[in-house]
N, C-alpha and C. Protein backbone atom coordinates (compact mmCIF):
# COMPACT_ATOMS: atom_id res chain seq x y z
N UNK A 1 -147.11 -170.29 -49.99
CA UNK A 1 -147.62 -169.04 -49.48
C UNK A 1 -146.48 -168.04 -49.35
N UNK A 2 -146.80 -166.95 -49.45
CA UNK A 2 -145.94 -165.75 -49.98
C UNK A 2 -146.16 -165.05 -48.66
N UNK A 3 -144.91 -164.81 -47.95
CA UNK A 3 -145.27 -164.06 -46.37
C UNK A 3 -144.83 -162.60 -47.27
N UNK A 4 -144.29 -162.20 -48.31
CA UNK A 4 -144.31 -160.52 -48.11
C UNK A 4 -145.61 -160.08 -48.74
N UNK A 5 -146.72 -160.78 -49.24
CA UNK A 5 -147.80 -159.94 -48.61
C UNK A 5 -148.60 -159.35 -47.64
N UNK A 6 -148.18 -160.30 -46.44
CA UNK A 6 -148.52 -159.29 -45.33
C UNK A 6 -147.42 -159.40 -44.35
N UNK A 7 -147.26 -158.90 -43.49
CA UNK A 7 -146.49 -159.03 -42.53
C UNK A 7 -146.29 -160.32 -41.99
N UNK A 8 -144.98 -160.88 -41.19
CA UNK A 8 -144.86 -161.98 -40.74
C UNK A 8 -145.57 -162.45 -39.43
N UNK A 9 -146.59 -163.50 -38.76
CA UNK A 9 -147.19 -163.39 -37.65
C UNK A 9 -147.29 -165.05 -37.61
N UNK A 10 -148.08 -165.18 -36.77
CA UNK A 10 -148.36 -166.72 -35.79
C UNK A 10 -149.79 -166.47 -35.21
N UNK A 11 -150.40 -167.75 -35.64
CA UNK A 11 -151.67 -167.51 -34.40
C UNK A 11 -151.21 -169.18 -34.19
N UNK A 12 -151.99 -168.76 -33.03
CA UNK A 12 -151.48 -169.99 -32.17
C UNK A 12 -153.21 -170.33 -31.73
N UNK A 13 -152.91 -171.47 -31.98
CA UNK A 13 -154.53 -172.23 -31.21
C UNK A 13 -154.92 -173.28 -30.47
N UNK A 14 -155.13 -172.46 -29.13
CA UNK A 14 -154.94 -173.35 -27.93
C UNK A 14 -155.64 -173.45 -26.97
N UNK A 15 -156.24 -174.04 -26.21
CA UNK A 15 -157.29 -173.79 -25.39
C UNK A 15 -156.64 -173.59 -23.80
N UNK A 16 -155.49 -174.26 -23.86
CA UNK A 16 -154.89 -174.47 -22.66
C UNK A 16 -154.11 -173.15 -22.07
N UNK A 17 -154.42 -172.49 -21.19
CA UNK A 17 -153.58 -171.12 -20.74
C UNK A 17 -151.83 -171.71 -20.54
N UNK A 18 -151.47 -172.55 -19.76
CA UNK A 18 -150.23 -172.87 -19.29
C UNK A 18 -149.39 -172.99 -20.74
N UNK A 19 -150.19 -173.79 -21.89
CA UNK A 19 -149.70 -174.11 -22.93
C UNK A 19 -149.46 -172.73 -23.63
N UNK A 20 -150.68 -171.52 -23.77
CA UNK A 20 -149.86 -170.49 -24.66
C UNK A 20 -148.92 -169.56 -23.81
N UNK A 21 -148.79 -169.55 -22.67
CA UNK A 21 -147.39 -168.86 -21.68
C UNK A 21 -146.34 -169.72 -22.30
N UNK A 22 -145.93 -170.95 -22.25
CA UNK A 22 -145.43 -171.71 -22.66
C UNK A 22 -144.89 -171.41 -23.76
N UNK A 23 -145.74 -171.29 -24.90
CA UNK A 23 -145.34 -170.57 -26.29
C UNK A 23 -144.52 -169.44 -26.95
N UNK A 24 -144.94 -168.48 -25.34
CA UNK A 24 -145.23 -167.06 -25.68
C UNK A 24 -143.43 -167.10 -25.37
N UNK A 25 -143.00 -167.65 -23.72
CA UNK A 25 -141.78 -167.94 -23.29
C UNK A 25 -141.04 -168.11 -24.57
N UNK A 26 -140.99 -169.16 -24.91
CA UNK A 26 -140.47 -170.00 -26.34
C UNK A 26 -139.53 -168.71 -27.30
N UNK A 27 -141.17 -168.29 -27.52
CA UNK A 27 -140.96 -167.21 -28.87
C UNK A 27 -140.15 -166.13 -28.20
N UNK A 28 -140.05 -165.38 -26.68
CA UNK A 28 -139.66 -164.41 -26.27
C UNK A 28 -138.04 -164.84 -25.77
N UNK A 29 -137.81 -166.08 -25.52
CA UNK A 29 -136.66 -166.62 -25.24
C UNK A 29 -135.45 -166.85 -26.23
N UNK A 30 -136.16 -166.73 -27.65
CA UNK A 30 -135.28 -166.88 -29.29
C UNK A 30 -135.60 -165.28 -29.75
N UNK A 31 -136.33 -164.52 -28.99
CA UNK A 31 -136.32 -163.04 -29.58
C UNK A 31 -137.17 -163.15 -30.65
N UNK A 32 -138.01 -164.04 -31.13
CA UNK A 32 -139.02 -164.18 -31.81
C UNK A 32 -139.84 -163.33 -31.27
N UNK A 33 -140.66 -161.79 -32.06
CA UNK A 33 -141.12 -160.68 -31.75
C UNK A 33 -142.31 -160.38 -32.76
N UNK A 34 -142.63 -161.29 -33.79
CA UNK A 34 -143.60 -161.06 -34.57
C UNK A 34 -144.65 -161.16 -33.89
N UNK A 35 -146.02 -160.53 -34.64
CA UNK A 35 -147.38 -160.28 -33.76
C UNK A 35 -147.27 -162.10 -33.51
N UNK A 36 -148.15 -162.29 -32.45
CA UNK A 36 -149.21 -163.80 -31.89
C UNK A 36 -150.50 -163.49 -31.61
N UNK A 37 -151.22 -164.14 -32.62
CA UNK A 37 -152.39 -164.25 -31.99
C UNK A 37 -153.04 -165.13 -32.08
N UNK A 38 -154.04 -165.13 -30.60
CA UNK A 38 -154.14 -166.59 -30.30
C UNK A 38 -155.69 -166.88 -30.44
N UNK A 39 -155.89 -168.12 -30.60
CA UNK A 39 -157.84 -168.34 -30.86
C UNK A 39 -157.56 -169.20 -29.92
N UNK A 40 -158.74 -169.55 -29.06
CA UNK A 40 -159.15 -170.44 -28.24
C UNK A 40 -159.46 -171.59 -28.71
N UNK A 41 -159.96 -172.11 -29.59
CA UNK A 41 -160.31 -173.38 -30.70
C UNK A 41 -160.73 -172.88 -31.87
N UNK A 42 -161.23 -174.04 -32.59
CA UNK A 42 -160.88 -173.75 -33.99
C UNK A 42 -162.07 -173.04 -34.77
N UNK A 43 -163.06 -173.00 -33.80
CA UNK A 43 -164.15 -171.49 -34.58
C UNK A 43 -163.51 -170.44 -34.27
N UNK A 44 -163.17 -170.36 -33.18
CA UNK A 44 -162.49 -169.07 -32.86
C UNK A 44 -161.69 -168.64 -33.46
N UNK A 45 -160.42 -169.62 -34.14
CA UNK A 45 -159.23 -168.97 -35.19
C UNK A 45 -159.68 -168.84 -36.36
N UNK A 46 -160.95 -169.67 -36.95
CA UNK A 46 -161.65 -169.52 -37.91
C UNK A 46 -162.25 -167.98 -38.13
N UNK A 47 -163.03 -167.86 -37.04
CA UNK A 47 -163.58 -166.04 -36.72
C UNK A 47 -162.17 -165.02 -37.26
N UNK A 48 -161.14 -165.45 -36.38
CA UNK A 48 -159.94 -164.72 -36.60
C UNK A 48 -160.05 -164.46 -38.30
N UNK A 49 -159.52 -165.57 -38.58
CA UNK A 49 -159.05 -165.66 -40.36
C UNK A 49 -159.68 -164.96 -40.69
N UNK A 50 -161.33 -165.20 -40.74
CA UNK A 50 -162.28 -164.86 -42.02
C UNK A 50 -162.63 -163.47 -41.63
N UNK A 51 -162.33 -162.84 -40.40
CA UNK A 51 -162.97 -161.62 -40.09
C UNK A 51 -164.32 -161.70 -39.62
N UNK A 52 -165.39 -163.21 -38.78
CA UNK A 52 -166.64 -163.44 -39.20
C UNK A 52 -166.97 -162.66 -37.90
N UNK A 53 -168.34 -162.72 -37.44
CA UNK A 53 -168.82 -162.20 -36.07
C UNK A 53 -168.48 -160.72 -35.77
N UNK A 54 -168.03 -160.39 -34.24
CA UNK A 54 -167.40 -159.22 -34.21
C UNK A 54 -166.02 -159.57 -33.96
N UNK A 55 -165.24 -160.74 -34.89
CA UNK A 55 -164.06 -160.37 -34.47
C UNK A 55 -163.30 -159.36 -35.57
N UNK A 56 -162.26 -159.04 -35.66
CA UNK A 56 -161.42 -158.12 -36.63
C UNK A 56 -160.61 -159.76 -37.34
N UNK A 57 -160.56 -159.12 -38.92
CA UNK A 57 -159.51 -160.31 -39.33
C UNK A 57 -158.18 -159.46 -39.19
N UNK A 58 -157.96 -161.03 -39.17
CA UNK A 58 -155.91 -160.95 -38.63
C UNK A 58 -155.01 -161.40 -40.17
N UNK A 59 -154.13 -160.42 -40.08
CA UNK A 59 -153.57 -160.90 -41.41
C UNK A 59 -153.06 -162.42 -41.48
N UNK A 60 -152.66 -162.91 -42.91
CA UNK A 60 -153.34 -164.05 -43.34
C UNK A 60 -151.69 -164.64 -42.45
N UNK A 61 -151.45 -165.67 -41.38
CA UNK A 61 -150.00 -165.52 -40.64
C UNK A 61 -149.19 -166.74 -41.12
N UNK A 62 -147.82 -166.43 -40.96
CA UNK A 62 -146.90 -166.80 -41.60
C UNK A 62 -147.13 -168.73 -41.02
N UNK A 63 -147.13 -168.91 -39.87
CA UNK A 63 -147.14 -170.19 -39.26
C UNK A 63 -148.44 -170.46 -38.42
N UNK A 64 -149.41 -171.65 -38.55
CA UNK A 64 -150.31 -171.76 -37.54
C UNK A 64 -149.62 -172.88 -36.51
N UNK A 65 -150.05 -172.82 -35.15
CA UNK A 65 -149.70 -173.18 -34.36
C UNK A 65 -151.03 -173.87 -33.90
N UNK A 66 -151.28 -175.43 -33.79
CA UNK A 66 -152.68 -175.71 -33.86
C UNK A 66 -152.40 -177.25 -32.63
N UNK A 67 -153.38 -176.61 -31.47
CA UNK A 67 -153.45 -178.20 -30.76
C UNK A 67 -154.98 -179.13 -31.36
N UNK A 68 -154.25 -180.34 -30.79
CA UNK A 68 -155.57 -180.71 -31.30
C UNK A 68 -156.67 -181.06 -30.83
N UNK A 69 -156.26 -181.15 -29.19
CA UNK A 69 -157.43 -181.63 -28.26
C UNK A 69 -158.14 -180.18 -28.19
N UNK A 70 -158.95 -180.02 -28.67
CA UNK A 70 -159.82 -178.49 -27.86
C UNK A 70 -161.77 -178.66 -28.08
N UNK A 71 -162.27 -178.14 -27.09
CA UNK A 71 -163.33 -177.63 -27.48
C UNK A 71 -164.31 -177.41 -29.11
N UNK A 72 -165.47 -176.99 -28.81
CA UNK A 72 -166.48 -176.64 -30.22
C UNK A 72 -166.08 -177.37 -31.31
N UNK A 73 -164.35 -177.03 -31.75
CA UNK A 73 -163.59 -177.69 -33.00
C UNK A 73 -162.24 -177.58 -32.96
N UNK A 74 -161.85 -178.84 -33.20
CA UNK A 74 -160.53 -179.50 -32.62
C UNK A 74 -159.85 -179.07 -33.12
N UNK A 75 -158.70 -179.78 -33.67
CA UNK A 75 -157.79 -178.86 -34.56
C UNK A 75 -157.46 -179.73 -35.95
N UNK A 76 -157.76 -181.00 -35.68
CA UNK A 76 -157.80 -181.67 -36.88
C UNK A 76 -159.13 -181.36 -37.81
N UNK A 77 -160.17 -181.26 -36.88
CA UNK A 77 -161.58 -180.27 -38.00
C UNK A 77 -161.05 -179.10 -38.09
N UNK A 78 -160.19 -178.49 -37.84
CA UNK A 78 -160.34 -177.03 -38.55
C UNK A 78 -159.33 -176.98 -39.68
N UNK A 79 -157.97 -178.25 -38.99
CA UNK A 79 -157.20 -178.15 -40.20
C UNK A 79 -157.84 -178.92 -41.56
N UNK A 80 -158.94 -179.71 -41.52
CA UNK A 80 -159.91 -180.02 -43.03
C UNK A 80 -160.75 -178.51 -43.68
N UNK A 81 -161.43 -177.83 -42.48
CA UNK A 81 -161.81 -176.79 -43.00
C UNK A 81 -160.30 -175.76 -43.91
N UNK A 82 -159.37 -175.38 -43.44
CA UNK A 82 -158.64 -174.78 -44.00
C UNK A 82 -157.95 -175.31 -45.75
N UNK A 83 -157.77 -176.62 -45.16
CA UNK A 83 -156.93 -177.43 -46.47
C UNK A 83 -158.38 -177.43 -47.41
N UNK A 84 -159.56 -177.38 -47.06
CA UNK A 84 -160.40 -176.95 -48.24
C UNK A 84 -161.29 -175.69 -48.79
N UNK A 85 -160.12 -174.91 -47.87
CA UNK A 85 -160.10 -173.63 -48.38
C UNK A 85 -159.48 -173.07 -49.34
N UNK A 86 -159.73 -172.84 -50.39
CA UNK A 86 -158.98 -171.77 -51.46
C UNK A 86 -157.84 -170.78 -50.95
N UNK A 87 -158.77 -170.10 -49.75
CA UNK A 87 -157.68 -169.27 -49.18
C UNK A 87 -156.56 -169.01 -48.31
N UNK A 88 -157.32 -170.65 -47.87
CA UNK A 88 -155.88 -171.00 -46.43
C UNK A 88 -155.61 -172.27 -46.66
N UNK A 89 -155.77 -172.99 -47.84
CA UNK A 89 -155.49 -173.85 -48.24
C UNK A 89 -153.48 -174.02 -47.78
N UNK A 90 -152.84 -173.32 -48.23
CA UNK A 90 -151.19 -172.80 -48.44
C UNK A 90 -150.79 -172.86 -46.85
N UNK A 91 -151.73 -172.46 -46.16
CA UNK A 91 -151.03 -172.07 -44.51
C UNK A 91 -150.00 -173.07 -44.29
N UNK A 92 -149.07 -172.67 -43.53
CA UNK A 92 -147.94 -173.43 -42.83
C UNK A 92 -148.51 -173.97 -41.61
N UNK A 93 -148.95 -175.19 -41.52
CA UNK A 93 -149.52 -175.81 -40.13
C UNK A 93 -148.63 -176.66 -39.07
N UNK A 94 -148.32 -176.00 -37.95
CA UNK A 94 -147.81 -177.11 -37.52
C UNK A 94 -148.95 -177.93 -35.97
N UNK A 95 -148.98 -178.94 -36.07
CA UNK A 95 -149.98 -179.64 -35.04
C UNK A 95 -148.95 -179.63 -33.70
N UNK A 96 -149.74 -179.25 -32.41
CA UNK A 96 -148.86 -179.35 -31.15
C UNK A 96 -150.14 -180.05 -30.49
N UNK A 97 -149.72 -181.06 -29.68
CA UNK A 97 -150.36 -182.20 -28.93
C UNK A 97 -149.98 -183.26 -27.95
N UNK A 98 -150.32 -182.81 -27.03
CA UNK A 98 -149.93 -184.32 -25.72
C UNK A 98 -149.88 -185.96 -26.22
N UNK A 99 -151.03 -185.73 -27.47
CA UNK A 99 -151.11 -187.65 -27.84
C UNK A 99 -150.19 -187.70 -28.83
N UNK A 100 -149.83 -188.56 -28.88
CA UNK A 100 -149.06 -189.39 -29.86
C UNK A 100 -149.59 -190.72 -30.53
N UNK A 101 -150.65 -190.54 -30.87
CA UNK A 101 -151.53 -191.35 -31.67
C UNK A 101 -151.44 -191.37 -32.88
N UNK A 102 -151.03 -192.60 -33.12
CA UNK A 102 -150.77 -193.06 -34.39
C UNK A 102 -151.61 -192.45 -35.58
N UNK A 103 -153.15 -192.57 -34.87
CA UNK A 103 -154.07 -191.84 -36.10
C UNK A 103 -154.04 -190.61 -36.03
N UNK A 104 -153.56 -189.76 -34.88
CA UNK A 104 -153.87 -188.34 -35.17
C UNK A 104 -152.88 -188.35 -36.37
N UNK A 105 -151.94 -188.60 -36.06
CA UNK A 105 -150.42 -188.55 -37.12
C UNK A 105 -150.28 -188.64 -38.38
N UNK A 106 -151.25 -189.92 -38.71
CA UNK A 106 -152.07 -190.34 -40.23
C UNK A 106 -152.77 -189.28 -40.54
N UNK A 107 -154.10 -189.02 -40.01
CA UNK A 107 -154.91 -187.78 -39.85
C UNK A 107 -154.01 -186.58 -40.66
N UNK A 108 -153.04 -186.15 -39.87
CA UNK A 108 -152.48 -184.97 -39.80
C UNK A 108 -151.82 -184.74 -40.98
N UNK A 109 -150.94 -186.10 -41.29
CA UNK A 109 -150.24 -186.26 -42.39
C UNK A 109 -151.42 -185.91 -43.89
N UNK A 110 -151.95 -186.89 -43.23
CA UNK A 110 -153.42 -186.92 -44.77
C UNK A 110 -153.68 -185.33 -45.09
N UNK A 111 -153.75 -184.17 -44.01
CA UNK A 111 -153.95 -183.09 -44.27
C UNK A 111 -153.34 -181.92 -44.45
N UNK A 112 -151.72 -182.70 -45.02
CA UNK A 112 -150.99 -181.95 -45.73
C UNK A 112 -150.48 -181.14 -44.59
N UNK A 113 -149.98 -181.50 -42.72
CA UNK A 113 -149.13 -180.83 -42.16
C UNK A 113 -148.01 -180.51 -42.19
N UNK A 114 -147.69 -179.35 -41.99
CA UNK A 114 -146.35 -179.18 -41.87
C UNK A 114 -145.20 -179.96 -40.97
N UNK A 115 -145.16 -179.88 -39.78
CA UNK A 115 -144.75 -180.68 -38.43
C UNK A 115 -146.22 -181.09 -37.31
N UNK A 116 -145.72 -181.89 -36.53
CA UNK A 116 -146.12 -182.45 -35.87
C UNK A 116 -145.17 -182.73 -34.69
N UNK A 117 -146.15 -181.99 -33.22
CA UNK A 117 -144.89 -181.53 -32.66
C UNK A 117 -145.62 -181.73 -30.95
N UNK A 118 -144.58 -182.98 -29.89
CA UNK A 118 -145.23 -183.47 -28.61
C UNK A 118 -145.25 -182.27 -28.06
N UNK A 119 -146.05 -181.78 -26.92
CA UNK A 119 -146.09 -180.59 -26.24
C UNK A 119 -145.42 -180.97 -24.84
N UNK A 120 -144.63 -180.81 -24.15
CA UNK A 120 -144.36 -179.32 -24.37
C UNK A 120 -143.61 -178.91 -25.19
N UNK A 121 -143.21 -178.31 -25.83
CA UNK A 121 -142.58 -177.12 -26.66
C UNK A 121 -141.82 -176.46 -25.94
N UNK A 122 -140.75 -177.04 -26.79
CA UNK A 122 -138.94 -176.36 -25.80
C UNK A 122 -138.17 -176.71 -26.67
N UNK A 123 -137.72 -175.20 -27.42
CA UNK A 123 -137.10 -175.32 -28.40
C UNK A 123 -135.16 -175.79 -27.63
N UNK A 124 -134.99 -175.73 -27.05
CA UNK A 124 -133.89 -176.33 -26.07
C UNK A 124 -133.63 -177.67 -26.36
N UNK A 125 -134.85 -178.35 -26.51
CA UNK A 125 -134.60 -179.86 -26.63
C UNK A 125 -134.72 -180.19 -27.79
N UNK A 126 -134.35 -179.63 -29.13
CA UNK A 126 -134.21 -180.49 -30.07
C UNK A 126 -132.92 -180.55 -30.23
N UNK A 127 -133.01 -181.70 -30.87
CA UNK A 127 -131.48 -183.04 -31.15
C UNK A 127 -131.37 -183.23 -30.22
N UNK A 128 -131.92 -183.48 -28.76
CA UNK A 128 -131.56 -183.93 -27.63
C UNK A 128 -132.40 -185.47 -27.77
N UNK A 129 -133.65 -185.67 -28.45
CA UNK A 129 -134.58 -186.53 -28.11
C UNK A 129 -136.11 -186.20 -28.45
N UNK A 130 -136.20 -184.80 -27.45
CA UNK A 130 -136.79 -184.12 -26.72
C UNK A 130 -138.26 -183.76 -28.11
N UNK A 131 -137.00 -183.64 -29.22
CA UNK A 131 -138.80 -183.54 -30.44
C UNK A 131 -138.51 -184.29 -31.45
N UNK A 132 -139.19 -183.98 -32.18
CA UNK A 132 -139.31 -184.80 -33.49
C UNK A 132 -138.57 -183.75 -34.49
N UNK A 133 -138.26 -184.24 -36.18
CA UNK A 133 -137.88 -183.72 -36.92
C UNK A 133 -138.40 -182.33 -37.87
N UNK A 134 -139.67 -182.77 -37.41
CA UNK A 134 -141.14 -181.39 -37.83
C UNK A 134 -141.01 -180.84 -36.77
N UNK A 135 -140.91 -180.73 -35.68
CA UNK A 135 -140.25 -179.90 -34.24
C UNK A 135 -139.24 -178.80 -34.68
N UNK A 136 -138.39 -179.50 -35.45
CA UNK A 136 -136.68 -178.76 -35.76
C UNK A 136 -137.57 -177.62 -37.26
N UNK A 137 -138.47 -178.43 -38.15
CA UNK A 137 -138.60 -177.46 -39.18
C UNK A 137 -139.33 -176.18 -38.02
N UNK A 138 -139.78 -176.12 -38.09
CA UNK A 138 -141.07 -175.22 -36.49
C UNK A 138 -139.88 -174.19 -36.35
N UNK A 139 -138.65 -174.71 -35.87
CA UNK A 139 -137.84 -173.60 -34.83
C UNK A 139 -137.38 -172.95 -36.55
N UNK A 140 -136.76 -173.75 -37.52
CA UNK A 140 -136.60 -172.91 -38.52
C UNK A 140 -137.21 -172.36 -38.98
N UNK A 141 -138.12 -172.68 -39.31
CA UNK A 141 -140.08 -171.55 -39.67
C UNK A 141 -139.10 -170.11 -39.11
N UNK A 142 -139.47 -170.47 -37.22
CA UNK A 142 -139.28 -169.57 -36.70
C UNK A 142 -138.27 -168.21 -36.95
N UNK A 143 -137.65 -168.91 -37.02
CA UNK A 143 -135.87 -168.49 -37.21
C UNK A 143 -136.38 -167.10 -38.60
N UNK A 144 -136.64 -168.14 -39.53
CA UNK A 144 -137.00 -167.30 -40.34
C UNK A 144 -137.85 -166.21 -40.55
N UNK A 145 -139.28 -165.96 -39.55
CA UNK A 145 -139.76 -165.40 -39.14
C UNK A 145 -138.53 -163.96 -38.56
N UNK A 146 -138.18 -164.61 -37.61
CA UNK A 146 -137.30 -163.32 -36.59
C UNK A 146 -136.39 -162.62 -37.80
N UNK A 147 -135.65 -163.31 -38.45
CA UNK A 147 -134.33 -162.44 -39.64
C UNK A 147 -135.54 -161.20 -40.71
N UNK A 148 -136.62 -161.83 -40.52
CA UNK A 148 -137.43 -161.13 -41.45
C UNK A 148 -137.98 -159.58 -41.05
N UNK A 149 -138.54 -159.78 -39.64
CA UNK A 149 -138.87 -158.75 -38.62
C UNK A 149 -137.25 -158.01 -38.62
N UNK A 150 -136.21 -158.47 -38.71
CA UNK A 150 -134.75 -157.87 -38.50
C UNK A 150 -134.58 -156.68 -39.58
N UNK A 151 -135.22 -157.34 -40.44
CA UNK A 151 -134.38 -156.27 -41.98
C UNK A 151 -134.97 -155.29 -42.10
């Protein structure tokens, strides 16, 4: 996926309030300043994408940020809906989640994720332990995101 067709952004999809403050900290703490926007579960970021209902579509964003425990549709059903999408097939996914279940992991893997990443989310603690190695790609995503908004 080609981010200079649209601008660089993040939606984040989360049901949990503490979890997207959490995020928002994160991104505002590395000066990460690109738009966020957030869906509540995964019809909701779905609405986002496609433009469906009365929401407005959001340009197509550089990184999804996807938990998986949520409401209506989780995040592992929405990441099948996307990966058999034509159009969001490409998205950069990364999964954020309290479990560490072996099958979400399989699951996740099977659907072509990017990282896979324990919550909380604190970019502070990597190489400490603190995440995994798809954790560390995430902050570089990021990274790359911010130099881009720079130029």
């Amino acid at each position: 996926m080609s981010t200079d067709s649209a601008p660089a952004s993040i939606l984040l999809v989360e049901d949990d309030q503490m979890d997207i403050m959490n995020v928002q900290r994160e991104l505002r703490k590395h000066s990460i300043t690109v738009p966020l926007y957030v869906a509540r579960n995964g019809r909701e970021a779905l609405a986002l994408l496609r433009g469906e209902g009365d929401r407005d579509q959001i340009p197509k964003p550089s990184v999804v940020m996807l938990d998986i425990n949520m409401p209506r549709m989780n995040g592992l059903e929405l990441l099948e809906v996307l990966r058999s999408d034509p159009e969001f097939v490409g998205l950069n996914v990364f999964i954020m989640t309290t479990s560490d279940l072996e099958s979400d992991r399989l699951k996740a893997r099977d659907l072509a994720v990017s990282g896979y990443i324990i919550k909380p989310l604190n970019f502070d603690k990597f190489g400490e332990g603190g995440s995994t190695v798809d954790g560390f790609s995430l902050f570089l995503d990021l990274l790359r995101l911010k130099e881009q908004t720079q130029r």
